[in-house]
N, C-alpha and C. Protein backbone atom coordinates (compact mmCIF):
# COMPACT_ATOMS: atom_id res chain seq x y z
N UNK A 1 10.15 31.73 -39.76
CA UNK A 1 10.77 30.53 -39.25
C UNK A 1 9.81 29.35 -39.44
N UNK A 2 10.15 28.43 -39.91
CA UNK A 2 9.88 26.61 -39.95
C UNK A 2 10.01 26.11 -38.83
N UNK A 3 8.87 25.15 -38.55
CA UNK A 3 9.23 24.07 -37.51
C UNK A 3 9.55 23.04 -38.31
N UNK A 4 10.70 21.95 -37.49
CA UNK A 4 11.13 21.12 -38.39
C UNK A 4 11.29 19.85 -37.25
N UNK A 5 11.60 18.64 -37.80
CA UNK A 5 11.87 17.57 -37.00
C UNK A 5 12.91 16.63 -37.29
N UNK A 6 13.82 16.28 -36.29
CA UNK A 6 14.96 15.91 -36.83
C UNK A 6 15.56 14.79 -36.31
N UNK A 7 15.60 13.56 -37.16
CA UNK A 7 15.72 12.18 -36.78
C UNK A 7 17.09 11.87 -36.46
N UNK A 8 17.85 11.47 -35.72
CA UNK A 8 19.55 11.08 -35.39
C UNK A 8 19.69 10.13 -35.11
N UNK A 9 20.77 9.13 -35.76
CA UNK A 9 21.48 7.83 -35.53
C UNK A 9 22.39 7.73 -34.68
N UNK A 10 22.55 7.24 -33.49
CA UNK A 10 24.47 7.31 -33.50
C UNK A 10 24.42 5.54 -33.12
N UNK A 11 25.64 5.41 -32.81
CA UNK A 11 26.27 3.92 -32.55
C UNK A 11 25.74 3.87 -31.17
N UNK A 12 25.03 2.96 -30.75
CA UNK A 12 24.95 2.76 -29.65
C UNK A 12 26.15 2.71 -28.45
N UNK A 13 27.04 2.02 -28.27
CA UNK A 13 28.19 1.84 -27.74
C UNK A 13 28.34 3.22 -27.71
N UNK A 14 28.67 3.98 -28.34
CA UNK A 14 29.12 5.72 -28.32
C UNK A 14 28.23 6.47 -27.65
N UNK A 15 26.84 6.17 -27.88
CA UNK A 15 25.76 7.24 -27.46
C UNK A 15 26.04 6.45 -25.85
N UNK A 16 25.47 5.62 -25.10
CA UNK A 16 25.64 5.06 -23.92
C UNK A 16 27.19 5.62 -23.18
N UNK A 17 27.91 5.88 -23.95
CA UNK A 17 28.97 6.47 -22.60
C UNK A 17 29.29 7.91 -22.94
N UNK A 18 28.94 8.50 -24.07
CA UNK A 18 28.85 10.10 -24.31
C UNK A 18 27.50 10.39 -25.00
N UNK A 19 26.61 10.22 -24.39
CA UNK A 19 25.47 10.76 -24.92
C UNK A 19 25.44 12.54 -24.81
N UNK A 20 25.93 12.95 -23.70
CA UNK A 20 25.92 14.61 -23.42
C UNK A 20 26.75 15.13 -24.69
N UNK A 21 27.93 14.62 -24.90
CA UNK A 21 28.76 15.33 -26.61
C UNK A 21 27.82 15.24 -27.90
N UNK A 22 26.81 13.77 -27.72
CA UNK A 22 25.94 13.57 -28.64
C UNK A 22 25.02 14.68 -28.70
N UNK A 23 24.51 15.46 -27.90
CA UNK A 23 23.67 16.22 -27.66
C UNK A 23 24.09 17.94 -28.27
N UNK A 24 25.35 17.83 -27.86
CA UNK A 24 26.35 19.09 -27.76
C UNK A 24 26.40 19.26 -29.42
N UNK A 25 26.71 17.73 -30.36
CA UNK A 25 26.76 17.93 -31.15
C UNK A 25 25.53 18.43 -32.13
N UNK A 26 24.86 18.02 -31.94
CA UNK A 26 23.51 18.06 -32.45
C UNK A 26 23.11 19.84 -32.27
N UNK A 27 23.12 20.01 -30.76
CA UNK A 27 22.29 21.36 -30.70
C UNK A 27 23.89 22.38 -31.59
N UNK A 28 24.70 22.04 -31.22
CA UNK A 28 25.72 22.58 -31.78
C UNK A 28 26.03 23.11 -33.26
N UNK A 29 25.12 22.27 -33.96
CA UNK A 29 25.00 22.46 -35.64
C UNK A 29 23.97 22.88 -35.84
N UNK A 30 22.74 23.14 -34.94
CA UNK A 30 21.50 23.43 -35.21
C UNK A 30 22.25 25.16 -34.47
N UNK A 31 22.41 25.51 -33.47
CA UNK A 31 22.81 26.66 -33.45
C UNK A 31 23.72 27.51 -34.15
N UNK A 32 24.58 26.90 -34.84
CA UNK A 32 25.22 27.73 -35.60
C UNK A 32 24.38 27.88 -36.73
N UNK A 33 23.44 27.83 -36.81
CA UNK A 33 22.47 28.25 -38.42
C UNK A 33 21.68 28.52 -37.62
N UNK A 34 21.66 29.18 -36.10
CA UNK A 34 20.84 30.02 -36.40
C UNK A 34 19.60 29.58 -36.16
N UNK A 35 19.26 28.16 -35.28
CA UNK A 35 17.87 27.53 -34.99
C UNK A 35 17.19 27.68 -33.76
N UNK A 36 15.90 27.14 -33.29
CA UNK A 36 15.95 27.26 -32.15
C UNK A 36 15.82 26.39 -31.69
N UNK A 37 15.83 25.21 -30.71
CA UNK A 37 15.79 23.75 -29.94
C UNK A 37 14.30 23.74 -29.50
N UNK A 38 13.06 23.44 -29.83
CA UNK A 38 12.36 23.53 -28.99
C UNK A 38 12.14 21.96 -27.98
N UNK A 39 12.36 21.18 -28.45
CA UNK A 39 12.49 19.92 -27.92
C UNK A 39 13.48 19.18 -28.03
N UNK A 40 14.22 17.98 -27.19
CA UNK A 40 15.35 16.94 -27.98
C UNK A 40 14.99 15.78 -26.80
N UNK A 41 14.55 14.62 -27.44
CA UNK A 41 14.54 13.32 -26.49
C UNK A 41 15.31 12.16 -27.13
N UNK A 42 15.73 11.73 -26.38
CA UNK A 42 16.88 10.12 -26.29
C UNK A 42 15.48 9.10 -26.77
N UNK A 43 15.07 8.69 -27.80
CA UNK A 43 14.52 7.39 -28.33
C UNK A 43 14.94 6.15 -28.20
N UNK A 44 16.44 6.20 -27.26
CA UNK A 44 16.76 4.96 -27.01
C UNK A 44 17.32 3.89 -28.12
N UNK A 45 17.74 2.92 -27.59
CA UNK A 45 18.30 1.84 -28.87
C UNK A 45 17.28 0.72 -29.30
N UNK A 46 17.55 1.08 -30.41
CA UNK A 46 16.06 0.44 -31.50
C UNK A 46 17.18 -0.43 -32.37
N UNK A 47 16.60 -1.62 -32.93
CA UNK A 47 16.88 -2.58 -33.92
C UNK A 47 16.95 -1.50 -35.44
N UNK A 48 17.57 -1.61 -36.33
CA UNK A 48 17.61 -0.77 -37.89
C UNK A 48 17.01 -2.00 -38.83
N UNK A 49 16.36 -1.29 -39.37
CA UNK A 49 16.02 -2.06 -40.40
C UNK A 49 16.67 -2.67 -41.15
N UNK A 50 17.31 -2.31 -41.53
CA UNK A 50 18.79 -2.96 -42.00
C UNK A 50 20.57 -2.12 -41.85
N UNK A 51 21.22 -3.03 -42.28
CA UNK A 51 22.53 -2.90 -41.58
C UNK A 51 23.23 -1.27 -42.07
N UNK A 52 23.90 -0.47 -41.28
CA UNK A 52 24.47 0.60 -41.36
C UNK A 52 25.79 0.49 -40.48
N UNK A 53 26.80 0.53 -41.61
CA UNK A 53 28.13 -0.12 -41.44
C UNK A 53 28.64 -1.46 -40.09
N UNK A 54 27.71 -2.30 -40.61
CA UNK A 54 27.81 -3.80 -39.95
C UNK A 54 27.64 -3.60 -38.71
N UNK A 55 26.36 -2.74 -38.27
CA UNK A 55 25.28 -2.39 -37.22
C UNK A 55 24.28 -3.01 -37.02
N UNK A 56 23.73 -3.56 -36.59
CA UNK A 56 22.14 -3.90 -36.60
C UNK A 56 21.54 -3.23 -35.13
N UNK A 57 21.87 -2.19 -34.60
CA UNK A 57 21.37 -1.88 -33.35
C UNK A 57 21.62 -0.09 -33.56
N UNK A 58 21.13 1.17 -33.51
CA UNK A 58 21.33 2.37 -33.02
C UNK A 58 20.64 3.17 -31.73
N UNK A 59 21.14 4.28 -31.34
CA UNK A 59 20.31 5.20 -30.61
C UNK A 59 19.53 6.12 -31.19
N UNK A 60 18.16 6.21 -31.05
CA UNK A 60 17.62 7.18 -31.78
C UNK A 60 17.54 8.64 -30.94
N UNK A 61 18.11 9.52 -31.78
CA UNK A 61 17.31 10.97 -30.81
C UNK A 61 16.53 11.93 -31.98
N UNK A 62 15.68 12.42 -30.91
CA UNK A 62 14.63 13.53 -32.01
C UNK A 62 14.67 14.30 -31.39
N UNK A 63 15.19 15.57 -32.41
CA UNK A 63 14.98 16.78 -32.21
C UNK A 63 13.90 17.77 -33.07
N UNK A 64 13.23 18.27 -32.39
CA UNK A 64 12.30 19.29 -32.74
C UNK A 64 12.86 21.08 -33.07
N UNK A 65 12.98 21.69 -33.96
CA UNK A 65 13.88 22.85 -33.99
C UNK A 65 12.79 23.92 -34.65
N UNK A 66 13.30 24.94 -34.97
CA UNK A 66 12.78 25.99 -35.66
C UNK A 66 14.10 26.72 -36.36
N UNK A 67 13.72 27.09 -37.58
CA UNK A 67 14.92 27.30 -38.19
C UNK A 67 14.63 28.03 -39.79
N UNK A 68 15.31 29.26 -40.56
CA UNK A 68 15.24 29.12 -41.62
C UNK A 68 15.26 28.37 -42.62
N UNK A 69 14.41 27.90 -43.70
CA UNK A 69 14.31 26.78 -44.98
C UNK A 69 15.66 27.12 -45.39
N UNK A 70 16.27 28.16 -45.89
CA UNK A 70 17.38 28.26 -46.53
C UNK A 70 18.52 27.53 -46.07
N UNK A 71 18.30 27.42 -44.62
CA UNK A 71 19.32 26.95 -44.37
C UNK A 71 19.43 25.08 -43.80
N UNK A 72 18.43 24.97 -44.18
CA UNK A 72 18.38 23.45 -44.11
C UNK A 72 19.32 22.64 -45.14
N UNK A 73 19.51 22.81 -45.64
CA UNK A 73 20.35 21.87 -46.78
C UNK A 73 21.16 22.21 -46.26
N UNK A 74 22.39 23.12 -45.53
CA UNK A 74 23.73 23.15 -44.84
C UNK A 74 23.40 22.68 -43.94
N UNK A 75 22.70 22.63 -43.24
CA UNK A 75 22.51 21.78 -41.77
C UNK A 75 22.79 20.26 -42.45
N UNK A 76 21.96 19.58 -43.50
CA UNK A 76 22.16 18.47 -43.59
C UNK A 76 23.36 17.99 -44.24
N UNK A 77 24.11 18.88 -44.35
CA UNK A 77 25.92 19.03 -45.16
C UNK A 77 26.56 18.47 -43.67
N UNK A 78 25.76 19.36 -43.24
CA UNK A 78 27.07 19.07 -41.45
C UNK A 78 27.08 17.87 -41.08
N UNK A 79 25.87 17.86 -41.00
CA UNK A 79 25.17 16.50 -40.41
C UNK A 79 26.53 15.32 -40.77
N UNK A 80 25.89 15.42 -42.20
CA UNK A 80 26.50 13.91 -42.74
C UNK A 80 27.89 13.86 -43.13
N UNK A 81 28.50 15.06 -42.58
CA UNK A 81 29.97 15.28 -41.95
C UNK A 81 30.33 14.48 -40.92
N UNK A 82 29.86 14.66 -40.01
CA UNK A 82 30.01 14.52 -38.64
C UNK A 82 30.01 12.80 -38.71
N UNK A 83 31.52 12.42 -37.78
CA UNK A 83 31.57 11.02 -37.94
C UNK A 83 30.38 9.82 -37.01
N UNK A 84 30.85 10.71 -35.98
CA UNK A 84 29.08 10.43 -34.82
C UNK A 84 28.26 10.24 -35.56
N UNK A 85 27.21 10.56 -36.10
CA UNK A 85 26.26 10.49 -36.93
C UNK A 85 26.24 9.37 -37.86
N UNK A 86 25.78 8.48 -37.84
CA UNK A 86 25.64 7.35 -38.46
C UNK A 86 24.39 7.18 -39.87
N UNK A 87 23.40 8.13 -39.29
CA UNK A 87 22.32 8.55 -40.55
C UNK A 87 21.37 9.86 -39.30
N UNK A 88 20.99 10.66 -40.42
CA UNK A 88 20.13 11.63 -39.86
C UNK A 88 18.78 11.93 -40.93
N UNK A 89 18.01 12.62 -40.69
CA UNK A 89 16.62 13.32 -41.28
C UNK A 89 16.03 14.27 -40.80
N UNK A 90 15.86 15.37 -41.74
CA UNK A 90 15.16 16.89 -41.73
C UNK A 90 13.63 16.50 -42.54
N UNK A 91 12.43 16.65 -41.38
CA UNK A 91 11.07 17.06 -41.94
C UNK A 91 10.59 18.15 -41.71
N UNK A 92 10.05 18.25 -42.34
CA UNK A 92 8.90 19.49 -41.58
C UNK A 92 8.32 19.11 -40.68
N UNK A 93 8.32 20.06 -39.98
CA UNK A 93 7.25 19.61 -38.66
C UNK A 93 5.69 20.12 -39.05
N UNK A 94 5.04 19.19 -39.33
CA UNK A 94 3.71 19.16 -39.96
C UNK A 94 2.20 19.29 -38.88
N UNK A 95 3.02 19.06 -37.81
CA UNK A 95 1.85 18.43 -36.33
C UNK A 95 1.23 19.72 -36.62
N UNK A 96 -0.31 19.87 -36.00
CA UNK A 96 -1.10 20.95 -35.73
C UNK A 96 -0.67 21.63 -34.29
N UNK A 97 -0.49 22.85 -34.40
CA UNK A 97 -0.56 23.48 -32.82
C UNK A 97 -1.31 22.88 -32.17
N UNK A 98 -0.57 23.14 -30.53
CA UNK A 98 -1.49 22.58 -29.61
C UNK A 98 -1.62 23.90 -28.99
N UNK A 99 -3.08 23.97 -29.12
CA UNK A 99 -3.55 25.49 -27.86
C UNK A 99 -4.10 25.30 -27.19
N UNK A 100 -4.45 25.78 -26.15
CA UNK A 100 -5.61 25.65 -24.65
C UNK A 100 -6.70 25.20 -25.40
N UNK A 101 -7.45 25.33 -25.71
CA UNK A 101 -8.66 24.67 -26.13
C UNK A 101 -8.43 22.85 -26.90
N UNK A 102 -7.28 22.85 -27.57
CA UNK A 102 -6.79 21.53 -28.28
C UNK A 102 -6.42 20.56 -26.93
N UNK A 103 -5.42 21.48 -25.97
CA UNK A 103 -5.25 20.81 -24.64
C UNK A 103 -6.39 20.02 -23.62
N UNK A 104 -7.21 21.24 -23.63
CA UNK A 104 -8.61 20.99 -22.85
C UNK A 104 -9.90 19.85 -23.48
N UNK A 105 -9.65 19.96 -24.90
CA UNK A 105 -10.36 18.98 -25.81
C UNK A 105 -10.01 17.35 -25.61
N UNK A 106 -8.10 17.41 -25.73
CA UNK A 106 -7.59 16.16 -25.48
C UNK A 106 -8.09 15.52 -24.02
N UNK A 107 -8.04 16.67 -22.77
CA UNK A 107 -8.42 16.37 -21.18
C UNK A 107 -9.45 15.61 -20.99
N UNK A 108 -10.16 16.02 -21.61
CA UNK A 108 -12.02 16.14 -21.44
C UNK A 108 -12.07 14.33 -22.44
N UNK A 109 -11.64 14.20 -23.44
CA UNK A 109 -11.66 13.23 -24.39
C UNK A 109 -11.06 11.90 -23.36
N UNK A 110 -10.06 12.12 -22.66
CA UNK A 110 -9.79 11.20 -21.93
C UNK A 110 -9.99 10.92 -20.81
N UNK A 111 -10.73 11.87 -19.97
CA UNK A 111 -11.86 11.63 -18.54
C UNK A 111 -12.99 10.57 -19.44
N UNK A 112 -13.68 11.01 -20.40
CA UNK A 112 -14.98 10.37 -21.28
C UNK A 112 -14.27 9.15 -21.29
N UNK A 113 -13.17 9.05 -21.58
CA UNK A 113 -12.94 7.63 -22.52
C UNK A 113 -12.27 6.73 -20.62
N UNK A 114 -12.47 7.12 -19.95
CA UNK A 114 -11.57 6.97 -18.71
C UNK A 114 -13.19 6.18 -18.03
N UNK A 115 -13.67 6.76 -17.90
CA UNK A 115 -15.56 6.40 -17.62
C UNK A 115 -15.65 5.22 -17.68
């Protein structure tokens, strides 16, 4: 299994009064292939860089998953099915583990820098 990271658009107006279906949808296509959710946060409504169907405003959510490579390219079939979805993105999730010692390193780094 891959860790992966996964960028989501929706319309603001839509996400603000059904954000929970937004959610439903999302983990909804990631479970049927078979993924696992390890994270999903609301990024809130951000300005777009530029216009996506005479938008200038979306909700961002990121999801963090685990999932077979094979099956990433059907995930991103669904995706850009789905009328909700306004634009999406599949990365790899590249971050380094965090282990007790990486945890305890970050702690210690910010008592020092806290001084």
């Amino acid at each position: 299994m891959q860790k992966y990271e996964l960028m989501v658009l929706f319309e603001t107006n839509d996400a603000s009064k059904h954000w929970d279906e937004c959610e439903e949808l999302v983990k909804g296509v990631l479970t049927q292939y078979e993924c696992d959710v390890t994270s999903m946060e609301k990024w809130g409504d951000r300005k777009l860089a530029y216009e996506i169907n005479k938008l200038r405003r979306a909700t961002y959510m990121v999801v963090y998953f685990e999932g077979e490579p094979a099956k990433i390219e059907e995930i991103d079939r669904d995706l850009r099915l789905k009328e909700r979805v306004l634009r999406h993105m599949v990365l790899r999730d590249e971050r380094p583990e965090e282990t007790e010692e990486t945890k305890e390193a970050a702690a210690a780094a910010a008592a020092a820098a806290a001084e």
